[in-house]
C-alpha atoms as a PDB file:
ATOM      1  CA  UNK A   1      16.987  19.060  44.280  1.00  0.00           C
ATOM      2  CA  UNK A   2      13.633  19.023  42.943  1.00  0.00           C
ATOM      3  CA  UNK A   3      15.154  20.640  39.373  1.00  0.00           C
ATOM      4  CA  UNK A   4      17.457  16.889  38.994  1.00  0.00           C
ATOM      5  CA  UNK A   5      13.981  14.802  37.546  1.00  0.00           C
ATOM      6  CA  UNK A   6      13.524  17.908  34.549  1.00  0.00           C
ATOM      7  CA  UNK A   7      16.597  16.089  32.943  1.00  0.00           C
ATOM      8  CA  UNK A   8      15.473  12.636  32.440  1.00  0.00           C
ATOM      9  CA  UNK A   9      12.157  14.118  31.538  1.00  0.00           C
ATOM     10  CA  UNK A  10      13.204  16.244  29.024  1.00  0.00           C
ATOM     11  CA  UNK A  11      15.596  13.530  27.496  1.00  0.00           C
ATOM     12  CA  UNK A  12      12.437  11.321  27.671  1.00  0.00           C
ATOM     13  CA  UNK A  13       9.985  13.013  25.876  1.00  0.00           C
ATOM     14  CA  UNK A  14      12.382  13.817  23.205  1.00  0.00           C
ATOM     15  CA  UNK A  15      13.330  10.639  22.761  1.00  0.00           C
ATOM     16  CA  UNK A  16       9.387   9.619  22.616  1.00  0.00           C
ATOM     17  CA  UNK A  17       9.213  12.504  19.622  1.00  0.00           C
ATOM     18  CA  UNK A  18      12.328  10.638  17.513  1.00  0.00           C
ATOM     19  CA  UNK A  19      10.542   7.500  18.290  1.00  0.00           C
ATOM     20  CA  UNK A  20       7.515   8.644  16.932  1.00  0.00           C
ATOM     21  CA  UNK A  21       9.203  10.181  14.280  1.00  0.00           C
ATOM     22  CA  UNK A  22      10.644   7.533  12.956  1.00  0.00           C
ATOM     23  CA  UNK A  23       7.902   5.558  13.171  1.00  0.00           C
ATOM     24  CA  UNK A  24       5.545   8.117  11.367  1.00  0.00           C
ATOM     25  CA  UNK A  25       7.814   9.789   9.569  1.00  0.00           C
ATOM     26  CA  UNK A  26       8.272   7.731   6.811  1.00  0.00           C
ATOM     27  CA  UNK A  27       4.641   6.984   6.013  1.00  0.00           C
ATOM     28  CA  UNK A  28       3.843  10.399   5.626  1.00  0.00           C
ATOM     29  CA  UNK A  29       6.615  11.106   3.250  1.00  0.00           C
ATOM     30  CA  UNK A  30       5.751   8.268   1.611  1.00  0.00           C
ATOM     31  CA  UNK A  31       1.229   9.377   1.628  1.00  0.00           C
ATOM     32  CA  UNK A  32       2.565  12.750   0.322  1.00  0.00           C
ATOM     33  CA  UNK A  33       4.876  11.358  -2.636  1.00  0.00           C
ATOM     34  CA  UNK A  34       1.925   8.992  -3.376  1.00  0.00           C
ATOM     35  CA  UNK A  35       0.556  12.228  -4.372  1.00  0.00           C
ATOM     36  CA  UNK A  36       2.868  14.901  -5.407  1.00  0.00           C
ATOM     37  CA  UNK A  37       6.650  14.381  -6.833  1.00  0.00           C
ATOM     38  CA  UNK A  38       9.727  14.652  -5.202  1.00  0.00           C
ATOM     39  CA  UNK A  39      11.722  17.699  -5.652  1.00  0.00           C
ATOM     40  CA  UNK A  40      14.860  16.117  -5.166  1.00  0.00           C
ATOM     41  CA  UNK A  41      16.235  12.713  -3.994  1.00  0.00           C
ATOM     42  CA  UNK A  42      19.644  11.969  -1.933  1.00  0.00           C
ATOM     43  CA  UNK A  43      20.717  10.223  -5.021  1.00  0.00           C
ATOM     44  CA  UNK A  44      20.282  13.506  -7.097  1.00  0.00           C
ATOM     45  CA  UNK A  45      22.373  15.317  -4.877  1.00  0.00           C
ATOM     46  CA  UNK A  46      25.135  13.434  -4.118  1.00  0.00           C
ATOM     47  CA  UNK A  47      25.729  13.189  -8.178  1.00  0.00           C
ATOM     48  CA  UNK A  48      25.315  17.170  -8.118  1.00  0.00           C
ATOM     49  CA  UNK A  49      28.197  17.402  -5.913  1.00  0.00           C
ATOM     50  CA  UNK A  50      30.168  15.047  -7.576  1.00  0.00           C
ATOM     51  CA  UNK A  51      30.037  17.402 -10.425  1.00  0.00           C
ATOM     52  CA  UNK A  52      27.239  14.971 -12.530  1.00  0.00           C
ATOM     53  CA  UNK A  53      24.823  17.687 -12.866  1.00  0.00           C
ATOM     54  CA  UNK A  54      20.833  17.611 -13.080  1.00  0.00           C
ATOM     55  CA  UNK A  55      18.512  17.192 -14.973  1.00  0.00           C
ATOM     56  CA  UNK A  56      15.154  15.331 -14.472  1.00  0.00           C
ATOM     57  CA  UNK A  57      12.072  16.456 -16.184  1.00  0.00           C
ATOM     58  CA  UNK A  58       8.761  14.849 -14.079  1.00  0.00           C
ATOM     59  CA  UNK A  59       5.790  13.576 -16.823  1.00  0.00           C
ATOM     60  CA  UNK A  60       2.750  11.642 -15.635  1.00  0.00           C
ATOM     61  CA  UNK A  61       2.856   8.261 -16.571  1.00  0.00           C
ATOM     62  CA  UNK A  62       0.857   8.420 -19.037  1.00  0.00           C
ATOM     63  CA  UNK A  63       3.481  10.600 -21.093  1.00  0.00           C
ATOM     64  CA  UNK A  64       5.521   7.736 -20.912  1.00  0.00           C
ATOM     65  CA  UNK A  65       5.083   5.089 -23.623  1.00  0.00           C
ATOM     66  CA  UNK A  66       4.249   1.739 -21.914  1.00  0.00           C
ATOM     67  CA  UNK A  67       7.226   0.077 -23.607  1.00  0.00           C
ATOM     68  CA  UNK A  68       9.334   1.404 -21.120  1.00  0.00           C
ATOM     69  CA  UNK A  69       7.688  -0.169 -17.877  1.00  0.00           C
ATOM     70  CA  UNK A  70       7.157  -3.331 -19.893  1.00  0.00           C
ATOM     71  CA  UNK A  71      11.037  -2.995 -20.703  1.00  0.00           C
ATOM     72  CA  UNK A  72      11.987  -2.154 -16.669  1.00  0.00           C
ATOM     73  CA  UNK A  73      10.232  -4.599 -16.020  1.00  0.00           C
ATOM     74  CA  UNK A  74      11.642  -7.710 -17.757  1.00  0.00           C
ATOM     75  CA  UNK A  75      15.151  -6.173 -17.198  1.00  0.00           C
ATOM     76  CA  UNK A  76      14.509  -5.851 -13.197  1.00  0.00           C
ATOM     77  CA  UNK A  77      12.078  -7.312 -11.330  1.00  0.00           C
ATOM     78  CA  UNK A  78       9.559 -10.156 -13.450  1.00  0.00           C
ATOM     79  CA  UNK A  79       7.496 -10.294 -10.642  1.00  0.00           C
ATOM     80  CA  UNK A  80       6.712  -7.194 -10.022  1.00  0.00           C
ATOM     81  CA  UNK A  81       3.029  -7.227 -10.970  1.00  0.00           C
ATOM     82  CA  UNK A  82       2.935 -10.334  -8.340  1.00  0.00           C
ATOM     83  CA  UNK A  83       4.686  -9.182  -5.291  1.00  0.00           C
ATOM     84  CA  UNK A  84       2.466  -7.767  -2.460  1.00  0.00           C
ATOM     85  CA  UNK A  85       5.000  -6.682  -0.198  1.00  0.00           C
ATOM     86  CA  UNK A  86       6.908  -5.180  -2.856  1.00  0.00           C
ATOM     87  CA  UNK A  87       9.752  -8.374  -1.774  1.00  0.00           C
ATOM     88  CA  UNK A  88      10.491 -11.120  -4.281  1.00  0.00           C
ATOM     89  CA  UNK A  89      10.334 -13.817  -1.156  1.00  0.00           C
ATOM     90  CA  UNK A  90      12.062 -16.950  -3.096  1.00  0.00           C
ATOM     91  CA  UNK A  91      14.894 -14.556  -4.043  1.00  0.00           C
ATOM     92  CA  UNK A  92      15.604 -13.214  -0.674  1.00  0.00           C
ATOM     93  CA  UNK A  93      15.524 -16.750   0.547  1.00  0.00           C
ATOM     94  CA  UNK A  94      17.836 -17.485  -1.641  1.00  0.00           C
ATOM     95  CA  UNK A  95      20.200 -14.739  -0.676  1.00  0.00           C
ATOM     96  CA  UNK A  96      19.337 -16.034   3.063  1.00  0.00           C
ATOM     97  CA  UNK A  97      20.524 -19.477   1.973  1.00  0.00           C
ATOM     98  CA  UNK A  98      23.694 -18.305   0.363  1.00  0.00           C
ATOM     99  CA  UNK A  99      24.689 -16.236   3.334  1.00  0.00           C
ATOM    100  CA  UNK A 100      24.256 -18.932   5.271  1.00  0.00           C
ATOM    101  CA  UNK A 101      26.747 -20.886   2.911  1.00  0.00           C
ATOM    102  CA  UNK A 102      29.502 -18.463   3.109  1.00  0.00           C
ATOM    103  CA  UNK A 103      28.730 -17.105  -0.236  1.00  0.00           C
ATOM    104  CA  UNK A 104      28.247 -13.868  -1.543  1.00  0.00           C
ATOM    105  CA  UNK A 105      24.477 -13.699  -2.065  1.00  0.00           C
ATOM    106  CA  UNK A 106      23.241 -12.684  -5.444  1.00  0.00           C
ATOM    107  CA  UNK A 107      21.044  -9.386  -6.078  1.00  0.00           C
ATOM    108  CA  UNK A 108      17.431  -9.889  -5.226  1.00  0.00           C
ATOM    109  CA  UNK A 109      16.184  -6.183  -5.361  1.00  0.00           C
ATOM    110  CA  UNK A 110      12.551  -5.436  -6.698  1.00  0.00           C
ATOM    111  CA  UNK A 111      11.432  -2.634  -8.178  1.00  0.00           C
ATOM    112  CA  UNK A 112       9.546  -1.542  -4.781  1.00  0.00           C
ATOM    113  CA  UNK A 113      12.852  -2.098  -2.983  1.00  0.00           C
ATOM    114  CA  UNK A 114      14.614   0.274  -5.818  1.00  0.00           C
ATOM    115  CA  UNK A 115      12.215   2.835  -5.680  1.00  0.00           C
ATOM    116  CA  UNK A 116      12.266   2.841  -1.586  1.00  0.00           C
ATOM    117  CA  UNK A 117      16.080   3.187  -1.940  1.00  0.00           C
ATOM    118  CA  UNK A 118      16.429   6.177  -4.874  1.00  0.00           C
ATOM    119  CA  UNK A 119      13.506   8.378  -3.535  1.00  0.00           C
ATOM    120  CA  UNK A 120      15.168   8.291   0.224  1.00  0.00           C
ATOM    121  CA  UNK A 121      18.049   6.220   0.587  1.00  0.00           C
ATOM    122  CA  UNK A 122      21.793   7.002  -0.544  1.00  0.00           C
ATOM    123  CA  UNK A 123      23.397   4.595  -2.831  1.00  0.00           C
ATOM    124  CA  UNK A 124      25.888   1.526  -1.112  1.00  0.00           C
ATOM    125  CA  UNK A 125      25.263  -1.837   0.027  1.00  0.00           C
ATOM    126  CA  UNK A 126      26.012  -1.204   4.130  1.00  0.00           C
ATOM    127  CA  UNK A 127      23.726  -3.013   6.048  1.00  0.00           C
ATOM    128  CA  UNK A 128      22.025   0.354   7.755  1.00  0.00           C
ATOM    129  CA  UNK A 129      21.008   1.058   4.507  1.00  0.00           C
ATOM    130  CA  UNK A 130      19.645  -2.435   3.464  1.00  0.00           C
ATOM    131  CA  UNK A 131      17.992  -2.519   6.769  1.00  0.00           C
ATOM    132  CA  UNK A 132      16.119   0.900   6.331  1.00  0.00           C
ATOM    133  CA  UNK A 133      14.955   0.080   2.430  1.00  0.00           C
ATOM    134  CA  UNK A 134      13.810  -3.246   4.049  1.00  0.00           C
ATOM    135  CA  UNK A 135      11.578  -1.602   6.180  1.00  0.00           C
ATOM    136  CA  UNK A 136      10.379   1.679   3.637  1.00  0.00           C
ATOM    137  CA  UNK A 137       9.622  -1.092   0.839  1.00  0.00           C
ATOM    138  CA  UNK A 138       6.521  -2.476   2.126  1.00  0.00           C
ATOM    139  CA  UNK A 139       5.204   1.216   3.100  1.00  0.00           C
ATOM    140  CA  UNK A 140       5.472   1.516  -0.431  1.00  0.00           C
ATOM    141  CA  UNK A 141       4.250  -1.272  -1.545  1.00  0.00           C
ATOM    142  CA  UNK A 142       0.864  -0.931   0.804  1.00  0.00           C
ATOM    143  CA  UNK A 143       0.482   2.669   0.287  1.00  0.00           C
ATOM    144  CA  UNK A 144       0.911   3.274  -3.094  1.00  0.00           C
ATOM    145  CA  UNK A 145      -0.723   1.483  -6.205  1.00  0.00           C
ATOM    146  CA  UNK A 146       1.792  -0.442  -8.737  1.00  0.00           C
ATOM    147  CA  UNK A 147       1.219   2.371 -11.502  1.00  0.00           C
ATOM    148  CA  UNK A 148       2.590   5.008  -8.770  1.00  0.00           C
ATOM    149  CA  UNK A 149       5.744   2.737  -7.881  1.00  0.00           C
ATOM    150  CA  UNK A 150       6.315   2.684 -11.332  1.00  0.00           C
ATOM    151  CA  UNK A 151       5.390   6.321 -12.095  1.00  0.00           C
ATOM    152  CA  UNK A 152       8.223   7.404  -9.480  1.00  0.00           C
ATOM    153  CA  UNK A 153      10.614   4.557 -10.470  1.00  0.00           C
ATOM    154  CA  UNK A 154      10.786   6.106 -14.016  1.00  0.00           C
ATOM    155  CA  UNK A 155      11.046   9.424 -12.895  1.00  0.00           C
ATOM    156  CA  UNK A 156      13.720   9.330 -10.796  1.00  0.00           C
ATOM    157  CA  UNK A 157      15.856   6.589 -11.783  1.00  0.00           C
ATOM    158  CA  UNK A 158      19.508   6.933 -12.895  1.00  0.00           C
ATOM    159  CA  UNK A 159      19.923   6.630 -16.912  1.00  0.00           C
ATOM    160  CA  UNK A 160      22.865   8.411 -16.501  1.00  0.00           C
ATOM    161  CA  UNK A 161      25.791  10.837 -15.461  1.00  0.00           C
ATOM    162  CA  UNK A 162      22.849  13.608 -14.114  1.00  0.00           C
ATOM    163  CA  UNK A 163      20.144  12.005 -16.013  1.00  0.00           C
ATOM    164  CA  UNK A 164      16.966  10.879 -13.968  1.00  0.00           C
ATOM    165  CA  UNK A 165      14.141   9.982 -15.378  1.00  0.00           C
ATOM    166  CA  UNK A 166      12.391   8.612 -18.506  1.00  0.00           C
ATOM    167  CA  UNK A 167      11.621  11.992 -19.899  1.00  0.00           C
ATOM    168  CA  UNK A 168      15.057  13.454 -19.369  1.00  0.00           C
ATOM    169  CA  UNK A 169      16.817  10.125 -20.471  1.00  0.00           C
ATOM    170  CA  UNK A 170      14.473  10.168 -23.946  1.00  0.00           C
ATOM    171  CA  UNK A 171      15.164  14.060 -24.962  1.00  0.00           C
ATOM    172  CA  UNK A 172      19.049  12.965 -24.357  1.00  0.00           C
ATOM    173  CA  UNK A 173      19.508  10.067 -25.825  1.00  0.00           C
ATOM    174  CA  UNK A 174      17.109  10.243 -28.768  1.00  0.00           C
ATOM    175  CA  UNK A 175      16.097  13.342 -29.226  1.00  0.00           C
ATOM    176  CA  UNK A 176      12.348  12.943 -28.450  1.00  0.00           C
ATOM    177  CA  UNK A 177       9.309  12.734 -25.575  1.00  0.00           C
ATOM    178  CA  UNK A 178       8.949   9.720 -23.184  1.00  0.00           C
ATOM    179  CA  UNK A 179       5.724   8.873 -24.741  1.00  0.00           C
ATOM    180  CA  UNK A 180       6.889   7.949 -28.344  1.00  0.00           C
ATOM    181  CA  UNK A 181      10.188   5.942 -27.358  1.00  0.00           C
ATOM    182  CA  UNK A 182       9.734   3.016 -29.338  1.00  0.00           C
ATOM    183  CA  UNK A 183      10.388  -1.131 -28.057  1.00  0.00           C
ATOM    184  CA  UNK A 184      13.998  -1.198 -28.824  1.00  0.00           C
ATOM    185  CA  UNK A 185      14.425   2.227 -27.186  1.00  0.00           C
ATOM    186  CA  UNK A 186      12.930   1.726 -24.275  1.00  0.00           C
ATOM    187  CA  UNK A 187      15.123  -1.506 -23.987  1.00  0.00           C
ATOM    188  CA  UNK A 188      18.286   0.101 -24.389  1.00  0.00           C
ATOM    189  CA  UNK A 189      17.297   2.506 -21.465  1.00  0.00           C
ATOM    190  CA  UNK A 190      16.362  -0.570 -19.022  1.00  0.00           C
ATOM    191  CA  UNK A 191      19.371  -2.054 -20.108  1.00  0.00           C
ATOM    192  CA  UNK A 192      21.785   0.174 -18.405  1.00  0.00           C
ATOM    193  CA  UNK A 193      19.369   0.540 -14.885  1.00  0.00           C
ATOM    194  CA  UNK A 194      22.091  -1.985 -13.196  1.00  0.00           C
ATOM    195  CA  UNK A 195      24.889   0.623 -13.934  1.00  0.00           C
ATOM    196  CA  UNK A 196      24.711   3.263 -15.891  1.00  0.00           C
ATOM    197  CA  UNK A 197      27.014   5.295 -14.777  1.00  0.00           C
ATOM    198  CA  UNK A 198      29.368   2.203 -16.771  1.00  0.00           C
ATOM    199  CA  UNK A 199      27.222   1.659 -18.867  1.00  0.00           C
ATOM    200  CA  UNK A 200      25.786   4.103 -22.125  1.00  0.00           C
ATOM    201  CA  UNK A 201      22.534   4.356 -23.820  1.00  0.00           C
ATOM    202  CA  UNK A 202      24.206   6.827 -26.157  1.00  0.00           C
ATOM    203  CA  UNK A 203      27.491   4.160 -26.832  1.00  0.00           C
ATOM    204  CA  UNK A 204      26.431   0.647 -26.081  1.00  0.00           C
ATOM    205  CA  UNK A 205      28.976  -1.982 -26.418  1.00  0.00           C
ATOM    206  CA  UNK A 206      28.826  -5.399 -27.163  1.00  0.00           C
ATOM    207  CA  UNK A 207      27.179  -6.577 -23.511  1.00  0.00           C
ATOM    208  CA  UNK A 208      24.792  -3.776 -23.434  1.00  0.00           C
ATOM    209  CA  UNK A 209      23.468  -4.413 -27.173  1.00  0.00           C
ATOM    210  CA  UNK A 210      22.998  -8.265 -25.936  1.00  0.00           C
ATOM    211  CA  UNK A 211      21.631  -7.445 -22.602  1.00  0.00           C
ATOM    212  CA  UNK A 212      18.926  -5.336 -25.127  1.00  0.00           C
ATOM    213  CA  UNK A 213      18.165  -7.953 -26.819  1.00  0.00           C
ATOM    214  CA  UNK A 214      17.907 -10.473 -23.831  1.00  0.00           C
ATOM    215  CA  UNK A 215      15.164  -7.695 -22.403  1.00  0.00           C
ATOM    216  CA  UNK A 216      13.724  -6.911 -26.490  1.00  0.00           C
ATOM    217  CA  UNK A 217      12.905 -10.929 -26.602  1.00  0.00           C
ATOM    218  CA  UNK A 218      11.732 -11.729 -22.702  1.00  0.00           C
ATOM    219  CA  UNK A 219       8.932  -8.271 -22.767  1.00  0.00           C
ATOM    220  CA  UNK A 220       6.459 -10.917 -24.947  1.00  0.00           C
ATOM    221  CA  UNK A 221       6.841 -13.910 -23.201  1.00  0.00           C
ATOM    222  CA  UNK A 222       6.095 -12.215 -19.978  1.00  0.00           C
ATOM    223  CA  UNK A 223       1.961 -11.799 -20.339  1.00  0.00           C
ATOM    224  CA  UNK A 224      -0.238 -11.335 -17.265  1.00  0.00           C
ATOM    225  CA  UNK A 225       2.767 -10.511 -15.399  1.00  0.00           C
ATOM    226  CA  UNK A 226       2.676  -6.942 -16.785  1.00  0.00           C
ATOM    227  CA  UNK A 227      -0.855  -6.280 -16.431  1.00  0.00           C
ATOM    228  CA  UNK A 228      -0.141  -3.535 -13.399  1.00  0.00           C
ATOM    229  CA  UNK A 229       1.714  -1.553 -16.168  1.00  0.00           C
ATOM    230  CA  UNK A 230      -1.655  -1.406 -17.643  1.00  0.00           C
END
């Protein structure tokens, strides 16, 4: 009789640890990637197993020319520079509004909400998963300065089949180091962030070379709003 309370304990105070776990789990990854680079991200491994291969090649980011956050960006997130949460709130109120309309809602990820999703999240749109990058991204966004959102961003973003990262993506596609892409370069490899696994840096068609452009001519007009690139 008195060995029928160990039970509950037990089941208890281990669900107190995955409580706290989850609670302080993230955060520390999250303090100790503010600091160090990831080895590895789910991302990275699925693609290995789908036979993509790997290859990533982590530079600081100053080995990475600034045309290339410029370039990410005006293709991705405007606001970037702006948002202190790491959420672009009119968007997601939009997508709110849409829902609530019966439509499909349009895409109003940021680059914090990106970055939350490649470095620990797998790739889908299922709510679990929108729910946990909802509530990684302002970790992030509080815990890391904009230079290191975009310092991980370009190093372990998807620029193609096994291909993550600015360096990687540059000695691939043209043949040279991060830090001397040029403008147009560095627009052609923001161009295919939305897809490029459909997209190809290497073979653009007719949409990619205008979606270049579109990013080539809106990188001026932005101003101010890329000062945290800076």
């Amino acid at each position: 009789m008195r060995l029928r309370p160990a039970l509950p304990r037990s089941l208890g105070r281990l669900l107190r640890i995955l409580a706290l776990a989850l609670l302080l789990g993230p955060p520390g990854l999250i303090l100790v990637v503010r600091v160090l680079p990831p080895p590895a991200t789910p991302l990275m491994l699925i693609r290995l197993v789908q036979g993509h291969g790997l290859h990533k090649d982590w530079v600081p980011y100053a080995a990475i020319a600034p045309a290339l956050p410029d370039a990410v960006i005006a293709a991705e997130d405007n606001l970037f520079c702006t948002e202190a949460l790491g959420f672009d709130l009119a968007a997601l109120r939009g997508q709110v509004a849409a829902w609530w309309r019966g439509e499909r809602p349009r895409g109003a990820s940021t680059l914090t909400m990106q970055t939350a999703k490649n470095l620990l999240l797998w790739p889908g749109r299922d709510p679990l998963r929108k729910l946990a990058e909802a509530w990684l991204t302002p970790q992030i966004a509080l815990l890391w300065p904009k230079r290191r959102v975009l310092e991980v961003y370009l190093n372990i973003v998807e620029f193609g089949p096994g291909l993550y990262g600015a360096e990687a993506a540059a000695q691939a596609f043209f043949g040279k180091p991060a830090r001397l892409l040029t403008r147009h370069e560095a627009a052609r490899l923001a161009a295919v962030l939305p897809s490029p696994l459909r997209w190809s840096v290497a073979a653009p068609d007719a949409a990619l070379r205008a979606r270049t452009a579109l990013i080539e001519r809106r990188v001026p007009q932005l101003g101010p709003l890329l000062d945290c690139a800076r």
